[in-house]
C-alpha atoms as a PDB file:
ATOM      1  CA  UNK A   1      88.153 143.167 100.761  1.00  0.00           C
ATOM      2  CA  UNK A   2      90.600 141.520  98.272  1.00  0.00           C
ATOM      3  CA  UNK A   3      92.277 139.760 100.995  1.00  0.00           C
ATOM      4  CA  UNK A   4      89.056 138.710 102.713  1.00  0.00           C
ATOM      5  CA  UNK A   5      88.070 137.296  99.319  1.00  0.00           C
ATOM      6  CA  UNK A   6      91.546 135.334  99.287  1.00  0.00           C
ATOM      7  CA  UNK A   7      91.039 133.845 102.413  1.00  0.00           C
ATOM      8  CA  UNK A   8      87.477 132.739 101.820  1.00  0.00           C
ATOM      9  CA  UNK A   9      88.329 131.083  98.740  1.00  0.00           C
ATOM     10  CA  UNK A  10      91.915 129.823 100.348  1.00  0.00           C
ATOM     11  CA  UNK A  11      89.524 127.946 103.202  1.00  0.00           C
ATOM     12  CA  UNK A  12      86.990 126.504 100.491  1.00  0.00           C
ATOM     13  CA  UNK A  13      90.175 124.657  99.266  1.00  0.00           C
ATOM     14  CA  UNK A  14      91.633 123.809 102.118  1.00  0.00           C
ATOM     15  CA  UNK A  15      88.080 121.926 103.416  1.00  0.00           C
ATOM     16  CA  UNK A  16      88.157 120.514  99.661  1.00  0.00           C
ATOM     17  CA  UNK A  17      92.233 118.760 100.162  1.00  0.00           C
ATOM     18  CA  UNK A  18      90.720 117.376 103.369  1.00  0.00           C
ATOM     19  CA  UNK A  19      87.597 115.769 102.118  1.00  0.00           C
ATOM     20  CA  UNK A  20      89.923 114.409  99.405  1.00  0.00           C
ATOM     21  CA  UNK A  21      92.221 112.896 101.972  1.00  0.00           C
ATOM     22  CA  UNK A  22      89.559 111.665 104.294  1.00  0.00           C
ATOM     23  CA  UNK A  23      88.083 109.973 101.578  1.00  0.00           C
ATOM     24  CA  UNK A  24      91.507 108.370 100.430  1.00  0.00           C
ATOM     25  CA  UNK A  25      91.859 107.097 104.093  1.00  0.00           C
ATOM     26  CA  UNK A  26      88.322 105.583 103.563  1.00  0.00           C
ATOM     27  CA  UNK A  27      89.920 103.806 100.672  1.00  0.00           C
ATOM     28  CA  UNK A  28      92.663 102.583 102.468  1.00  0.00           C
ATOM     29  CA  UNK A  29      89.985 100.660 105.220  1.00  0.00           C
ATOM     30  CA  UNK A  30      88.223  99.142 102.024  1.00  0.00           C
ATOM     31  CA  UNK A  31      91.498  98.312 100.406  1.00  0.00           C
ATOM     32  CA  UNK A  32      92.266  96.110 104.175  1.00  0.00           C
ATOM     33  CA  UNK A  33      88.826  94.653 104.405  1.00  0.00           C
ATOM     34  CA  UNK A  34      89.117  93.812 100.924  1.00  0.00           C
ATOM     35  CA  UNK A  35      92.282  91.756 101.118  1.00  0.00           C
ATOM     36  CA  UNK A  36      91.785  90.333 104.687  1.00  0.00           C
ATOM     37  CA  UNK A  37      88.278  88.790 102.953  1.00  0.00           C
ATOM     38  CA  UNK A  38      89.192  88.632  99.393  1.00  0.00           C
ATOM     39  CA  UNK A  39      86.160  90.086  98.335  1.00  0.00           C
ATOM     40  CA  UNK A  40      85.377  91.158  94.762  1.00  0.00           C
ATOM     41  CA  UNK A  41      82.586  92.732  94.906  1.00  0.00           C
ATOM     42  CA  UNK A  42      84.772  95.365  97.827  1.00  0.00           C
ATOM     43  CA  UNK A  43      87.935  95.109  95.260  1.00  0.00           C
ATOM     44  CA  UNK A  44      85.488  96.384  92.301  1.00  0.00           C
ATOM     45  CA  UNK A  45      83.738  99.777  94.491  1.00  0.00           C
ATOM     46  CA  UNK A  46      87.210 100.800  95.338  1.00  0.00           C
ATOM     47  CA  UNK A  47      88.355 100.289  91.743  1.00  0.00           C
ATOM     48  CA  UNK A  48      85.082 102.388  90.546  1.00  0.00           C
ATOM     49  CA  UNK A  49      85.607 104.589  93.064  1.00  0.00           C
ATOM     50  CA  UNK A  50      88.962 106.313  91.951  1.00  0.00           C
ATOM     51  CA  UNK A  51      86.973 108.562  89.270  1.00  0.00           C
ATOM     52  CA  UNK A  52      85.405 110.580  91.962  1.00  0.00           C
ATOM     53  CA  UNK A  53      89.277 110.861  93.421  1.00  0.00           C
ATOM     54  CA  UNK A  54      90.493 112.051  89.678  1.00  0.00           C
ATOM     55  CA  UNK A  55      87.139 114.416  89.575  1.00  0.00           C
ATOM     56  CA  UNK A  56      88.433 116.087  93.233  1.00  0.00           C
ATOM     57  CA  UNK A  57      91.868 116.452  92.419  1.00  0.00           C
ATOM     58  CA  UNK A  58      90.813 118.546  88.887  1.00  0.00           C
ATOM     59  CA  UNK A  59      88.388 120.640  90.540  1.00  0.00           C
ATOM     60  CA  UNK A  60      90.875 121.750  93.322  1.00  0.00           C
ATOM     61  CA  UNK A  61      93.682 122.274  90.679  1.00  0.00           C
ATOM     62  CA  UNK A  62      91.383 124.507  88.622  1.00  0.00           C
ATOM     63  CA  UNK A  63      90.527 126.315  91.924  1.00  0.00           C
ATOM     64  CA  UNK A  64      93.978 126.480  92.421  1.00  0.00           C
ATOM     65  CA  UNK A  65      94.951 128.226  88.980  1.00  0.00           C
ATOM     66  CA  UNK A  66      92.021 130.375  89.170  1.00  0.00           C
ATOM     67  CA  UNK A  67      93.425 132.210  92.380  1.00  0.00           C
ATOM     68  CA  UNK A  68      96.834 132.438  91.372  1.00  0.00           C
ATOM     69  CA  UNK A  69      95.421 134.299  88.246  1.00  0.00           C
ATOM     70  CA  UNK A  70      93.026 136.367  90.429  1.00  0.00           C
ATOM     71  CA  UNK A  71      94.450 137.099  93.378  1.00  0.00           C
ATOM     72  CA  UNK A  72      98.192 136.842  92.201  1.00  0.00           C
ATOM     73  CA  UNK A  73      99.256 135.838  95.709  1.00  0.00           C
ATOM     74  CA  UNK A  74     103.235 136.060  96.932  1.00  0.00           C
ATOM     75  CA  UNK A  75     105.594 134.455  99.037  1.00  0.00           C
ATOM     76  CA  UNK A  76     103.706 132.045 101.752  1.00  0.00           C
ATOM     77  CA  UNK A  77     100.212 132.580 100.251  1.00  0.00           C
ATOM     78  CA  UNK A  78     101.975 131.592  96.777  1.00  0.00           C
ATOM     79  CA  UNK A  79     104.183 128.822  98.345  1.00  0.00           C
ATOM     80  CA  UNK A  80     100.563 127.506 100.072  1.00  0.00           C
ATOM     81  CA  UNK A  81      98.471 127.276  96.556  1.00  0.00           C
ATOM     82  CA  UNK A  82     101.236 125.367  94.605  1.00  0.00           C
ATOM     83  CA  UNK A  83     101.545 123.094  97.696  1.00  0.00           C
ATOM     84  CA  UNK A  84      98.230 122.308  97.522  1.00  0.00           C
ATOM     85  CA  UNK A  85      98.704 121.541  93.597  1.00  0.00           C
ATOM     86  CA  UNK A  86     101.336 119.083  94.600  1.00  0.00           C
ATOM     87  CA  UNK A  87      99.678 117.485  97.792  1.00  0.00           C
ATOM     88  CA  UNK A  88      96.252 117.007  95.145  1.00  0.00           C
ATOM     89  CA  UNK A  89      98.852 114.874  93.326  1.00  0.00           C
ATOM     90  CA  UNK A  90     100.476 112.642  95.941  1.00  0.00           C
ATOM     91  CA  UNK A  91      96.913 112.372  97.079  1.00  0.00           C
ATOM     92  CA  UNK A  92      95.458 111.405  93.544  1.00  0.00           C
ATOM     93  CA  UNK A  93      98.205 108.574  93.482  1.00  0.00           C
ATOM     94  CA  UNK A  94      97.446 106.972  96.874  1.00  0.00           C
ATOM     95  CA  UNK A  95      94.341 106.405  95.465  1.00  0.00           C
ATOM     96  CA  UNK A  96      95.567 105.086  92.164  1.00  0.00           C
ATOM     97  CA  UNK A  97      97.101 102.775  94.615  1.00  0.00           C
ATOM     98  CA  UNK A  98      94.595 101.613  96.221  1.00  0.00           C
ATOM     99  CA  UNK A  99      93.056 100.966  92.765  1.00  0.00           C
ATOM    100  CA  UNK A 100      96.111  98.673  92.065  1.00  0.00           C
ATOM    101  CA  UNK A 101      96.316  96.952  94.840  1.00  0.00           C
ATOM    102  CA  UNK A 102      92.328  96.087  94.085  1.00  0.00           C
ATOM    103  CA  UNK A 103      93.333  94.726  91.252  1.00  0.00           C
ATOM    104  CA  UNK A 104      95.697  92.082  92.593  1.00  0.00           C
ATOM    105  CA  UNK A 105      92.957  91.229  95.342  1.00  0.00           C
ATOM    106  CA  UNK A 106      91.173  90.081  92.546  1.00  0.00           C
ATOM    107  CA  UNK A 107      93.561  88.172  90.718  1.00  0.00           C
ATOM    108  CA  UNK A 108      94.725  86.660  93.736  1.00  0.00           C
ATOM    109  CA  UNK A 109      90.798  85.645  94.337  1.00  0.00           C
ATOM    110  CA  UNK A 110      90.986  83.563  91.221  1.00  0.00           C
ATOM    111  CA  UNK A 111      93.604  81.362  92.292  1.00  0.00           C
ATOM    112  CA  UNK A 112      93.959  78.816  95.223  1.00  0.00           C
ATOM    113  CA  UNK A 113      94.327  80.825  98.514  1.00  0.00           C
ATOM    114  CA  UNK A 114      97.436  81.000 100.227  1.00  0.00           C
ATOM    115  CA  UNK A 115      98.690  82.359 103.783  1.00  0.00           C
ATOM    116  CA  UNK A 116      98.638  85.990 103.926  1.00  0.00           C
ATOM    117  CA  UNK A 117     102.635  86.957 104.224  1.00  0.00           C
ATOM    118  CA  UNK A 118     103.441  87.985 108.133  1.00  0.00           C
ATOM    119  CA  UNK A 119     103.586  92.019 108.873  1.00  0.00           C
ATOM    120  CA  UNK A 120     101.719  92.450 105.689  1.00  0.00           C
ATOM    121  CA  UNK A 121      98.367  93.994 108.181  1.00  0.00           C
ATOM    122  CA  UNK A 122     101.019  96.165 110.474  1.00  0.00           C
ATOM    123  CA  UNK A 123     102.600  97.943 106.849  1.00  0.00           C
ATOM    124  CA  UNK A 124      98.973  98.408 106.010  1.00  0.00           C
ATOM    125  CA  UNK A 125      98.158 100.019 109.263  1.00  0.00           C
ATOM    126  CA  UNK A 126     101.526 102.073 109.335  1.00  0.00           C
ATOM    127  CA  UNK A 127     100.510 103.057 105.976  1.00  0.00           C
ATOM    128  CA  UNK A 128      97.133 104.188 106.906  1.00  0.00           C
ATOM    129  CA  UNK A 129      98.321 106.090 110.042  1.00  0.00           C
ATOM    130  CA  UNK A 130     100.972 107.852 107.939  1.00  0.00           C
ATOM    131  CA  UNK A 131      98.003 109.352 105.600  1.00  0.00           C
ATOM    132  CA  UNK A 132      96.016 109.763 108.603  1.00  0.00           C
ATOM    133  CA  UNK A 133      98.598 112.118 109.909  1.00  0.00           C
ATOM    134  CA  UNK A 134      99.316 113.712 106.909  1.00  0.00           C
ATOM    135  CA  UNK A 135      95.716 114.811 106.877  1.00  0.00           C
ATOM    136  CA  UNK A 136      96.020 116.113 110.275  1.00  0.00           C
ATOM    137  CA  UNK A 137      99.219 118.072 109.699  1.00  0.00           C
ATOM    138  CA  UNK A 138      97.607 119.924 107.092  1.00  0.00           C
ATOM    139  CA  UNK A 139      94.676 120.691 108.421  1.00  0.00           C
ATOM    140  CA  UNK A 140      96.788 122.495 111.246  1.00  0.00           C
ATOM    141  CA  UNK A 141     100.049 123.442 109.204  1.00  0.00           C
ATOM    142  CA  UNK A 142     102.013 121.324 111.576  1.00  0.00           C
ATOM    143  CA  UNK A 143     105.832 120.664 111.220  1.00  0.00           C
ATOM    144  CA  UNK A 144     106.654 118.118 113.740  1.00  0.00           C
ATOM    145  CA  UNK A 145     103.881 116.380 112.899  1.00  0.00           C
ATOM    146  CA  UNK A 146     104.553 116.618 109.286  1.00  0.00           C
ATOM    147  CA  UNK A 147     108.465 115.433 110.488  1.00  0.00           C
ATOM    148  CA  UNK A 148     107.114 112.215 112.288  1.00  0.00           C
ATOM    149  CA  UNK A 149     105.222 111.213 109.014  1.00  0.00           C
ATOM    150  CA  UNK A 150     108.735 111.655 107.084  1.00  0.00           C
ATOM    151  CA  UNK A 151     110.325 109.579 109.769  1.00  0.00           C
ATOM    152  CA  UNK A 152     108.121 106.908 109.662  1.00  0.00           C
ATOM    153  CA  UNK A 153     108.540 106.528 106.017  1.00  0.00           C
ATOM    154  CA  UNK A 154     111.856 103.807 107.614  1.00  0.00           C
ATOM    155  CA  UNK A 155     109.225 102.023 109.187  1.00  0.00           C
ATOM    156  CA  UNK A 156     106.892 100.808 105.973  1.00  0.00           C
ATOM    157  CA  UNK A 157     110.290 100.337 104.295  1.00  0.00           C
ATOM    158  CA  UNK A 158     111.343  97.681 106.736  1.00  0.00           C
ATOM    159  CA  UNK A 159     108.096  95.905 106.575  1.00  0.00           C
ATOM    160  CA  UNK A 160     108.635  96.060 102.437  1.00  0.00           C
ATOM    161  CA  UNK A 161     112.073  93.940 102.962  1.00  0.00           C
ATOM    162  CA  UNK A 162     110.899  92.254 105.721  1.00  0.00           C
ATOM    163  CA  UNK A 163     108.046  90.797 103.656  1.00  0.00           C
ATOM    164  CA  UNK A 164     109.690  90.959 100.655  1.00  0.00           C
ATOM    165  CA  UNK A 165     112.239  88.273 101.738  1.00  0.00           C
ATOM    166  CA  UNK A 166     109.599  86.309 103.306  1.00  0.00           C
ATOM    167  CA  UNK A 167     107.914  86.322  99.946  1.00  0.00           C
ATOM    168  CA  UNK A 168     111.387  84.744  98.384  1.00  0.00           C
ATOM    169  CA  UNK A 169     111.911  82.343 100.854  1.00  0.00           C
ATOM    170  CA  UNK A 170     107.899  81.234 100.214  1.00  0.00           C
ATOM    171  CA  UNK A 171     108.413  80.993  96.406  1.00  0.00           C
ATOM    172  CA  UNK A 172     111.144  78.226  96.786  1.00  0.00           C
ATOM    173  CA  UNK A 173     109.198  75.984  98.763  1.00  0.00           C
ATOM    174  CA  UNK A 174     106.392  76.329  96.965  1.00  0.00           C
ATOM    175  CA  UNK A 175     106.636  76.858  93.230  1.00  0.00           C
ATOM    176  CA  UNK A 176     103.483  76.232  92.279  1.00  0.00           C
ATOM    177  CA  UNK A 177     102.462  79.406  94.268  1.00  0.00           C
ATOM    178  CA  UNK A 178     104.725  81.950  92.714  1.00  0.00           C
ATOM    179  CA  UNK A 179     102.115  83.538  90.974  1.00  0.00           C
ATOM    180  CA  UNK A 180     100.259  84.442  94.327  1.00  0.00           C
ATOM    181  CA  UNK A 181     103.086  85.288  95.920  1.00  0.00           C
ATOM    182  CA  UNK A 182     104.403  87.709  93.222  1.00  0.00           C
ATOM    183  CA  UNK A 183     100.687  89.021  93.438  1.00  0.00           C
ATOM    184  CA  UNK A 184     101.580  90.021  97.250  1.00  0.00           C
ATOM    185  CA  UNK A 185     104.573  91.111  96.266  1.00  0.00           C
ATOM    186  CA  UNK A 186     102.793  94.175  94.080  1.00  0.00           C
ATOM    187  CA  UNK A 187     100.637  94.862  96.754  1.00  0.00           C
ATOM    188  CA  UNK A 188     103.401  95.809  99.145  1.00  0.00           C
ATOM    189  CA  UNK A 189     105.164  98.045  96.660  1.00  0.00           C
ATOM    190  CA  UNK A 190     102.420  99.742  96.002  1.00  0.00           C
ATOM    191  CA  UNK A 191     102.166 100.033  99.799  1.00  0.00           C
ATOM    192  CA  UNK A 192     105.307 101.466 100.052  1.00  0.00           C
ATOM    193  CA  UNK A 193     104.699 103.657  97.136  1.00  0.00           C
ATOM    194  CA  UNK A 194     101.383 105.047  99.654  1.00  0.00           C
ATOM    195  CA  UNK A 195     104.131 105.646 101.809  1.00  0.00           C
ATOM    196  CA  UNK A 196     106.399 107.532  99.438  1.00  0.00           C
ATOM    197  CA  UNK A 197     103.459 109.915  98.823  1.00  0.00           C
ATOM    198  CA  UNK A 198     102.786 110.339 102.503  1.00  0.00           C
ATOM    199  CA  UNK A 199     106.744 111.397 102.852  1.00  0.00           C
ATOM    200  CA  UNK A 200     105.950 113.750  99.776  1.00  0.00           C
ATOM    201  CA  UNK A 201     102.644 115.640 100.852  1.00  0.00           C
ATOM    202  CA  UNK A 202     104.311 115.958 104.364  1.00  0.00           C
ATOM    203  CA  UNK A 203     107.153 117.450 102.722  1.00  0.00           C
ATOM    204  CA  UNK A 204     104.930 120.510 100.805  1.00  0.00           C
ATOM    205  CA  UNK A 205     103.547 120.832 104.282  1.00  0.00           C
ATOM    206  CA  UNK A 206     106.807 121.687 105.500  1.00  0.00           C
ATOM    207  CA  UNK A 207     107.331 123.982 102.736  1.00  0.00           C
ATOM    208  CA  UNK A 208     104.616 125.965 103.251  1.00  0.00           C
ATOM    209  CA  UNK A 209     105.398 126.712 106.808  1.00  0.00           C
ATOM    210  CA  UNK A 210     109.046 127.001 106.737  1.00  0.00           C
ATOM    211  CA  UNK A 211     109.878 128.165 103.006  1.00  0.00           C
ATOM    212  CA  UNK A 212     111.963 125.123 102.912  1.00  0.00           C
ATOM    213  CA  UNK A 213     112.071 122.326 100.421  1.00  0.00           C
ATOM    214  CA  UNK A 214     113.439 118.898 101.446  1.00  0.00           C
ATOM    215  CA  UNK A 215     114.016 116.330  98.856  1.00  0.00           C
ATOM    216  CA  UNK A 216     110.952 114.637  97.586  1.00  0.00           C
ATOM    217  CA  UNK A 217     110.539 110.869  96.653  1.00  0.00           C
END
């Protein structure tokens, strides 16, 4: 019966991680459509929205604590909970990402509009995929697909100095733009941060099935 009651509770929590990431890919889509449009009123709901993020990720680290005092699980069932208390945490930060990057959109819709830098909608789409399969390698403890998130961690980072050099070339013809351009400039490391935590969560997911812990960014 104790063990039943541990996996009831352990599959509560699990449904709860995956609402929490579905919802941070949600934010993700707002963040593009946001940008793409530069539209406040989009930039503001996802900025509002991040409480509800914070207000997940507590819950589900309470939950968390409360089984390891309860049930006092060991070896994969312990290595599983703390997981989850780390994923909560990568996840919780994507969002505060999303949050940022908000921000810029509406700075940048203050000032005179310039050309969106090239690549900048494939590092957002890598980005989003990455979560996307994070998600999905969770749901079904899956190490290769946990492995091809990891791997295409390279991938956002050559769009970041791909754009990023665009960005400096951009500045010197046009210095009366820096200031927008240093705003995109945010917004892709804070991309590549999304990605960072992506390469994290599918790290834990590792962890849980295989005992072992790769380095973490």
């Amino acid at each position: 019966m104790t063990r039943q009651v541990y996996l009831d509770e352990l599959d509560k929590l699990h449904k709860k991680v995956i609402e929490m990431g579905t919802l941070i890919e949600g934010s993700l889509d707002q963040v593009e459509e946001a940008l793409y449009k530069m539209n406040r009123k989009k930039a503001r709901e996802i900025i509002n929205g991040d409480d509800r993020v914070d207000a997940m990720e507590r819950e589900i680290e309470r939950d968390c604590i409360d089984m390891i005092a309860k049930q006092q699980p060991v070896a994969t069932d312990l290595r599983r909970v703390t997981s989850i208390m780390r994923i909560i945490s990568d996840l919780e930060r994507i969002a505060d990402h999303c949050s940022d990057i908000s921000e810029y959109i509406l700075l940048l819709s203050d000032e005179k509009e310039i050309p969106m830098p090239d690549c900048v909608p494939d590092m957002i789409r890598s980005v989003r995929d990455m979560i996307h399969r994070t998600v999905e390698a969770f749901v079904s403890d899956n190490k290769t697909e946990a492995e091809q998130v990891e791997a295409s961690d390279d991938i956002v980072d050559d769009y970041f100095v791909k754009i990023r050099d665009e960005i400096a070339i951009a500045m010197k013809h046009n210095p009366d733009r820096i200031k927008q351009y240093i705003d995109y400039l945010m917004i892709i490391k804070y991309l590549e941060r999304m990605a960072d935590h992506s390469t994290n969560i599918a790290g834990w997911i590792t962890f849980v099935v295989t005992g072992e812990l790769d380095n973490l960014k």
